[in-house]
N, C-alpha and C. Protein backbone atom coordinates (compact mmCIF):
# COMPACT_ATOMS: atom_id res chain seq x y z
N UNK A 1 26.03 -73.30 107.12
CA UNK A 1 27.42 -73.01 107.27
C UNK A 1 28.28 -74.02 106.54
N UNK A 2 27.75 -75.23 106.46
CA UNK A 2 28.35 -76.15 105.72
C UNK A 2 28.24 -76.14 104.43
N UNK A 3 27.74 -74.95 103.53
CA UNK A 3 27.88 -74.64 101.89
C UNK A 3 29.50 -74.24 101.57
N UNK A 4 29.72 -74.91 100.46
CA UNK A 4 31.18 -74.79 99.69
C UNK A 4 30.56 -73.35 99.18
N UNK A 5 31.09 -72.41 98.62
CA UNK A 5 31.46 -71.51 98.27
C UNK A 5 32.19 -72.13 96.68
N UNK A 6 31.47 -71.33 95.44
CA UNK A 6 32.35 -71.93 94.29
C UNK A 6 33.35 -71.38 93.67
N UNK A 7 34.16 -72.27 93.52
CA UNK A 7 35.18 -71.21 92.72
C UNK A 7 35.34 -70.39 91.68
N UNK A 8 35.53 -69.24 92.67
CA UNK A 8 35.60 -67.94 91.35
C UNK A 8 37.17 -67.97 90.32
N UNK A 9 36.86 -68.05 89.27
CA UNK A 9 38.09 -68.49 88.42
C UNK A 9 37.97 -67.01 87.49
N UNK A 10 39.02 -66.50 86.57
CA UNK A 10 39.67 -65.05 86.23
C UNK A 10 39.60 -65.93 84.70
N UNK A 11 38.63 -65.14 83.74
CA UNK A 11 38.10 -65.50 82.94
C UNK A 11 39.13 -65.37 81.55
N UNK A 12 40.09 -64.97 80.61
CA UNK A 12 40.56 -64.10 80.00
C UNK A 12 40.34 -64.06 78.47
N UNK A 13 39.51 -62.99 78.47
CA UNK A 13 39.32 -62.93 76.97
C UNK A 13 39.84 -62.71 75.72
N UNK A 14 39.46 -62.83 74.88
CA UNK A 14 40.74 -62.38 73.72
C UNK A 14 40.73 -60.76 73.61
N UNK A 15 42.23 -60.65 73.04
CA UNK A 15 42.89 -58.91 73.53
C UNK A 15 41.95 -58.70 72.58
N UNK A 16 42.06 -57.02 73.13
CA UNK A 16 40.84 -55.95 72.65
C UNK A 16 41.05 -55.58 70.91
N UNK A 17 40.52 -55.48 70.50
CA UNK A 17 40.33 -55.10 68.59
C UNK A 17 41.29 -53.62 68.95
N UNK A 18 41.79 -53.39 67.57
CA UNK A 18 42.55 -52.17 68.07
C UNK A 18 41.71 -50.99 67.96
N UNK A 19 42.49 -50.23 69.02
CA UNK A 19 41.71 -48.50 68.47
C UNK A 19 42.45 -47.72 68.06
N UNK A 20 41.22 -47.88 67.04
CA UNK A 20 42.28 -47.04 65.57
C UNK A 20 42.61 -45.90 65.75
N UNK A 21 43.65 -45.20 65.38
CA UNK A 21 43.96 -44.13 64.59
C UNK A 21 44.26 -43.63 63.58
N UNK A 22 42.56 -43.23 63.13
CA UNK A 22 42.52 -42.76 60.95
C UNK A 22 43.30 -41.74 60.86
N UNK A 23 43.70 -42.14 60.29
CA UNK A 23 44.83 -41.02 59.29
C UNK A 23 44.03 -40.70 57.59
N UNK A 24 43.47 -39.60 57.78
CA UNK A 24 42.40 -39.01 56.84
C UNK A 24 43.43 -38.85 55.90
N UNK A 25 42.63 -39.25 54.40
CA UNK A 25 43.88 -38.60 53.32
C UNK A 25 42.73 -37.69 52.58
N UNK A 26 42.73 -36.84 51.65
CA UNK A 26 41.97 -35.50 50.63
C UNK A 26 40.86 -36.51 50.30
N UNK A 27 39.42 -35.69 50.13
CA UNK A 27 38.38 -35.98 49.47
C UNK A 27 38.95 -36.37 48.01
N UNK A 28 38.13 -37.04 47.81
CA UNK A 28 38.36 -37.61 46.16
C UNK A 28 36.69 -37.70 46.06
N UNK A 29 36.03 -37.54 44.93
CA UNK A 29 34.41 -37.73 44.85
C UNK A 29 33.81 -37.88 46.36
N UNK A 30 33.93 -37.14 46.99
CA UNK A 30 32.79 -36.72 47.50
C UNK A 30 33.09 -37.84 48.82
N UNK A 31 34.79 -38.72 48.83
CA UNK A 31 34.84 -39.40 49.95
C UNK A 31 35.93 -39.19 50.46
N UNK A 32 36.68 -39.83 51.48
CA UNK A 32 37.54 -39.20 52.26
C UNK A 32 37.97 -40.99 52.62
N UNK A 33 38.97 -41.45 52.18
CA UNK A 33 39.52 -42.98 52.90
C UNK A 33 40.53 -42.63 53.64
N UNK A 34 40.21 -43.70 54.82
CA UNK A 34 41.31 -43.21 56.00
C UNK A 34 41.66 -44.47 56.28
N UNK A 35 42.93 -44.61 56.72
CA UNK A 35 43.65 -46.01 57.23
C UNK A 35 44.11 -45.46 58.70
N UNK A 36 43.65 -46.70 59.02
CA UNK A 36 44.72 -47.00 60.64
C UNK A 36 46.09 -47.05 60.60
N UNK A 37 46.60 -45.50 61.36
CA UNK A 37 48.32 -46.48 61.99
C UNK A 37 48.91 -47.43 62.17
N UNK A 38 47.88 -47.79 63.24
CA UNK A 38 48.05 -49.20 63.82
C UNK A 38 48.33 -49.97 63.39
N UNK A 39 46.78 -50.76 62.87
CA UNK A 39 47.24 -52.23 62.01
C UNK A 39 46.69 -51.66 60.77
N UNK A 40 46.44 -50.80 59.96
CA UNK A 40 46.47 -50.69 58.53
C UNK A 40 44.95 -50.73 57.89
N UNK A 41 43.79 -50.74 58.77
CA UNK A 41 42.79 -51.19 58.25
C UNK A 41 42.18 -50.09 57.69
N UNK A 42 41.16 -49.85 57.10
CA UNK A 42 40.70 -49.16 55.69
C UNK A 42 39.43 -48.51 56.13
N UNK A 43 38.87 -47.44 55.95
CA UNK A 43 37.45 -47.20 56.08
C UNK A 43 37.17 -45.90 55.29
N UNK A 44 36.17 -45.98 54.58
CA UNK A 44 36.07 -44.63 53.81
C UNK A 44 34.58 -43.97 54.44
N UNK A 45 34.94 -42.57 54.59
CA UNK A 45 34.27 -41.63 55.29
C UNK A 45 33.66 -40.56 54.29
N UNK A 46 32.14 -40.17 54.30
CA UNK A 46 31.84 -38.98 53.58
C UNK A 46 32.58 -37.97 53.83
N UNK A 47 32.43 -37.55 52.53
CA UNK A 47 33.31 -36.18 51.94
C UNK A 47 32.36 -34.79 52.58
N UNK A 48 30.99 -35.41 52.59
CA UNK A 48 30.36 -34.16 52.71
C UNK A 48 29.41 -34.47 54.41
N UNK A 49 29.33 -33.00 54.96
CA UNK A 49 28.60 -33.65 56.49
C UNK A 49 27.11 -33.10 56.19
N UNK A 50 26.41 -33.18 54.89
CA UNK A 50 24.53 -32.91 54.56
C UNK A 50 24.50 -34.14 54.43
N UNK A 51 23.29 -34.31 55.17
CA UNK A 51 22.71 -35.68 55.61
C UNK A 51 23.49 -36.67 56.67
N UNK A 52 24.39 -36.07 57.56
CA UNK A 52 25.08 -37.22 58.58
C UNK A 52 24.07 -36.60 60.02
N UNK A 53 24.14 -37.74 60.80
CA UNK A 53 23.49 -37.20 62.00
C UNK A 53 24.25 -36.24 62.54
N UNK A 54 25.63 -36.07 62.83
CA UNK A 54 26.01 -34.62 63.46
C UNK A 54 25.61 -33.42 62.82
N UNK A 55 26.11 -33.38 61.63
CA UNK A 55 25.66 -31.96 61.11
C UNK A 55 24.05 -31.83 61.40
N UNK A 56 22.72 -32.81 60.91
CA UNK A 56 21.45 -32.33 61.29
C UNK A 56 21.65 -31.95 62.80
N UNK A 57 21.95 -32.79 64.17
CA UNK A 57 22.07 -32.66 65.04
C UNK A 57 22.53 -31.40 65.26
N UNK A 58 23.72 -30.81 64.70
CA UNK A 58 24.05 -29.34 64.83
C UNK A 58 23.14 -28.20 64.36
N UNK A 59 22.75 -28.44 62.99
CA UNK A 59 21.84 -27.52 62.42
C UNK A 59 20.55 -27.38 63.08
N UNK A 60 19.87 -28.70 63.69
CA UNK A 60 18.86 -27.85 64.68
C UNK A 60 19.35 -27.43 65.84
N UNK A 61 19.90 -27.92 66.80
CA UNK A 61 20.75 -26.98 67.54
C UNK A 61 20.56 -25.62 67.74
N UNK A 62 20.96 -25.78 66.08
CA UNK A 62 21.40 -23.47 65.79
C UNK A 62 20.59 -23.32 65.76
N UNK A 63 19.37 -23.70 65.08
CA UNK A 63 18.13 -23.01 64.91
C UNK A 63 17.31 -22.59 65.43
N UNK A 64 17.08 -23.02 67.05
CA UNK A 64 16.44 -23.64 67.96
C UNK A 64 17.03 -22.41 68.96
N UNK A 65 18.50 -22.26 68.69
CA UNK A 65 19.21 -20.88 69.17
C UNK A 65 18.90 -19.89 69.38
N UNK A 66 19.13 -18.87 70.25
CA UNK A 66 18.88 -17.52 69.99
C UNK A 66 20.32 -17.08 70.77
N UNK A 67 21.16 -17.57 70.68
CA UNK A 67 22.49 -16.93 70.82
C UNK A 67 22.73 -16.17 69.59
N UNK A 68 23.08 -16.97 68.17
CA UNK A 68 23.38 -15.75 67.39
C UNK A 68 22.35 -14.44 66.45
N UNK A 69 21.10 -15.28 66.89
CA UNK A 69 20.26 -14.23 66.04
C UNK A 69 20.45 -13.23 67.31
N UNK A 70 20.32 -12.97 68.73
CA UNK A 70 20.77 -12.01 69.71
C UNK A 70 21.50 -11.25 69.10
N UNK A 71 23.09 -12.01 68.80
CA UNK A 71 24.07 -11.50 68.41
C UNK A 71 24.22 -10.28 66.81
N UNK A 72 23.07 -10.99 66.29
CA UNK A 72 22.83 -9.89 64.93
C UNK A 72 22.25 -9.11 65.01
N UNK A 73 21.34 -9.15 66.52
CA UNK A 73 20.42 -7.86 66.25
C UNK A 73 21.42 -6.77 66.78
N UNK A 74 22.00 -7.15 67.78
CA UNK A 74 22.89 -6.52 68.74
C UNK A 74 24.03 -5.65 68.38
């Protein structure tokens, strides 16, 4: 009963990195550069979605499907 208890102290870290909002501008070769609102920062994005993990992720998906081949026989 005679243990101190230690003090819990409120730690504060540095503010959070921002979250962006890209503002996409037109493909140019095959890329797509987008800047942040926010603070202005830069990132260039494929132009095309063959070979990104969502699109494979989608394309087996469909394949794997029988919603729309149903739908064609139907």
């Amino acid at each position: 009963m005679g243990d101190k208890q230690p003090d819990l102290r409120l730690v504060a870290s540095d503010p959070p990195a921002c979250v962006h909002h890209w503002l996409l501008g037109d493909p140019v070769n095959n890329q797509i550069v987008g800047r942040c609102r926010s603070c202005g920062a830069r990132r260039v994005y494929s132009g095309s979605v063959e070979g990104t993990d969502r699109f494979d992720d989608y394309r087996e998906l469909t394949a794997s499907s029988t919603y729309y081949t149903d739908r064609r026989i139907a």
